[in-house]
N, C-alpha and C. Protein backbone atom coordinates (compact mmCIF):
# COMPACT_ATOMS: atom_id res chain seq x y z
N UNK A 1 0.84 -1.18 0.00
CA UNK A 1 0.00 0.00 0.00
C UNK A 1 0.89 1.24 0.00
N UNK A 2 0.64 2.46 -0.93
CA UNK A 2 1.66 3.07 -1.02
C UNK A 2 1.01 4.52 0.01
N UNK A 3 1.59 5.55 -0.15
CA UNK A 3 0.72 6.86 1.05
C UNK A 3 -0.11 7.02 0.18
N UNK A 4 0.12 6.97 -0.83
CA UNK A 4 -1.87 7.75 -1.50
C UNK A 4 -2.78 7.10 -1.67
N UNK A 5 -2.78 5.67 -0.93
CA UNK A 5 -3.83 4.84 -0.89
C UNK A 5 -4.55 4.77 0.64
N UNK A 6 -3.93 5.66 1.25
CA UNK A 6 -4.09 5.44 3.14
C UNK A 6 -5.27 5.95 2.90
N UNK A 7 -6.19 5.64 3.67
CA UNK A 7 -7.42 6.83 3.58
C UNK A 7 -7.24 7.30 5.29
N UNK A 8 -7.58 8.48 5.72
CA UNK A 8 -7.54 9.09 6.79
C UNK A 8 -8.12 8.43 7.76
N UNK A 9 -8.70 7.47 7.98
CA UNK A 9 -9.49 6.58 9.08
C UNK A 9 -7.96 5.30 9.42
N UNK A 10 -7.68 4.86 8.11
CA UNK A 10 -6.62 4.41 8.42
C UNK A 10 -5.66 4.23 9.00
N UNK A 11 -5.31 6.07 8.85
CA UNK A 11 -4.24 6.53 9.06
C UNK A 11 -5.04 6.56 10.83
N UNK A 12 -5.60 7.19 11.10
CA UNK A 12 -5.94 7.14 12.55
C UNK A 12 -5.90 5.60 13.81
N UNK A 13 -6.39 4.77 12.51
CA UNK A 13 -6.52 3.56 13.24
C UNK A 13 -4.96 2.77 13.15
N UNK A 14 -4.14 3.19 12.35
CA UNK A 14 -2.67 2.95 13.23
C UNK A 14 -1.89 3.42 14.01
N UNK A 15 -2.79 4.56 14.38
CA UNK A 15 -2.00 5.60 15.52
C UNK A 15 -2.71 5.20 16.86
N UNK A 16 -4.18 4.55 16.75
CA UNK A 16 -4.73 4.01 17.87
C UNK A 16 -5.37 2.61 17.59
N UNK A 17 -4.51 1.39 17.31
CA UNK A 17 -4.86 0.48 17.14
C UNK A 17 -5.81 -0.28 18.00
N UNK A 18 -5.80 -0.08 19.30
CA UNK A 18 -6.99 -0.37 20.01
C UNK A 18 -8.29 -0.23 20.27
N UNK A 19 -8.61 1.25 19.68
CA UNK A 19 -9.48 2.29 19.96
C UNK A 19 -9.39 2.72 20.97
N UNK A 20 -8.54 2.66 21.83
CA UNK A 20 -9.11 3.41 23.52
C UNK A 20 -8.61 4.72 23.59
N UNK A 21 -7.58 4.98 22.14
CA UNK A 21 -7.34 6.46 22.91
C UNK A 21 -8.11 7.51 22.91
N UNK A 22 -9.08 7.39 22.19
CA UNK A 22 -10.50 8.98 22.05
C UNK A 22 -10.87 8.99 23.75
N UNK A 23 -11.02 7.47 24.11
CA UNK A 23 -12.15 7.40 25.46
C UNK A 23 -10.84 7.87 26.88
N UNK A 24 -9.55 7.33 26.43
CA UNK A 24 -8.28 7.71 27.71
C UNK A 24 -8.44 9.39 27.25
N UNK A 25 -8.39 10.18 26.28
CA UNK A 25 -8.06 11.20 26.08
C UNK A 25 -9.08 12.22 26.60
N UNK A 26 -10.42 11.65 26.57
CA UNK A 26 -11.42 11.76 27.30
C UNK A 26 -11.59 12.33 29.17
N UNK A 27 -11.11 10.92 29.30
CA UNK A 27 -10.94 11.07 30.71
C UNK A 27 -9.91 11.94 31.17
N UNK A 28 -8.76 12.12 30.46
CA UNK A 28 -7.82 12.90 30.98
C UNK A 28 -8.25 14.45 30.81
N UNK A 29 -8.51 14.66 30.02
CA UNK A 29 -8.75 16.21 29.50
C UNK A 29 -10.48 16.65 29.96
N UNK A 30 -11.17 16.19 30.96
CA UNK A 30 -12.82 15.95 30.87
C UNK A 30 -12.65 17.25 32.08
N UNK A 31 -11.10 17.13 33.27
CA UNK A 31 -11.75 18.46 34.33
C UNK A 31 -11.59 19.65 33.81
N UNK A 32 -10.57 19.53 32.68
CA UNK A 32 -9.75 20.77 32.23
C UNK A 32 -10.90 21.25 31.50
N UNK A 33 -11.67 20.96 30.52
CA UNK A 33 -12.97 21.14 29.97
C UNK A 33 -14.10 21.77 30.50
N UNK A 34 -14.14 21.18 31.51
CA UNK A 34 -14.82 21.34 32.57
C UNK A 34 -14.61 22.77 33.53
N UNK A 35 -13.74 23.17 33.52
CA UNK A 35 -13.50 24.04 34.18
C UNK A 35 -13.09 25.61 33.52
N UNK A 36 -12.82 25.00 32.11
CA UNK A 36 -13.02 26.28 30.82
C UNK A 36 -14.07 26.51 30.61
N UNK A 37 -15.01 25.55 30.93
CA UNK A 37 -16.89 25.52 30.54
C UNK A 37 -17.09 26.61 31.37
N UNK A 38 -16.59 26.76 33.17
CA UNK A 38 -17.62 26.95 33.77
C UNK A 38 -16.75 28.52 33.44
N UNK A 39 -15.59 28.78 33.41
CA UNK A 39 -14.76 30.46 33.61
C UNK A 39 -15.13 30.96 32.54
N UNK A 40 -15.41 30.30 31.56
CA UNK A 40 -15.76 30.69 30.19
C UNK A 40 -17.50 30.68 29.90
N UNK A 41 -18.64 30.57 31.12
CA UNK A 41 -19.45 30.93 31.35
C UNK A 41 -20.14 29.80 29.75
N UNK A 42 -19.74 28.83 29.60
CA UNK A 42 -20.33 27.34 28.52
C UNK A 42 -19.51 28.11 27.06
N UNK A 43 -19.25 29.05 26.98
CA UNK A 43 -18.56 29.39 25.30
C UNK A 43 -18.19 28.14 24.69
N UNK A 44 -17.29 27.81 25.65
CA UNK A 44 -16.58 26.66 24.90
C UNK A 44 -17.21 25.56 24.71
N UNK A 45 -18.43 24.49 25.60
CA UNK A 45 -19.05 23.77 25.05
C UNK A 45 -20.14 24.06 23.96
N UNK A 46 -20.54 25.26 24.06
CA UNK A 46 -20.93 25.80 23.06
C UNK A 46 -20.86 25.62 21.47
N UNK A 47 -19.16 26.19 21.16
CA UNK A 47 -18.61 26.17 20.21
C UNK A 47 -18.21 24.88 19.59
N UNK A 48 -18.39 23.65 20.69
CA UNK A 48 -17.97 22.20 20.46
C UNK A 48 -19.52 21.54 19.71
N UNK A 49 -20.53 22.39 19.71
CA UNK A 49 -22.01 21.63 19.44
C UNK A 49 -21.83 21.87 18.18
């Protein structure tokens, strides 16, 4: 398979062959989010909809 045959899902699913990293990346980054939500009065979940 040469690079211009990768399709971008591909390319993701050899960087996280397990799937767990969306759901670890999740958990790690969920207070920090959380706490831009609340100083940032929701902007930021906002802008994520």
């Amino acid at each position: 398979m040469t690079s211009e045959n990768v399709t971008e899902d591909e390319s993701i699913m050899s960087l996280d062959p397990t799937g767990k990293g969306q759901a670890r990346w999740t958990m790690r980054w969920k207070t920090a989010r959380n706490a831009f939500d609340i100083t940032f009065d929701g902007r930021v979940s906002a802008a994520r909809q």
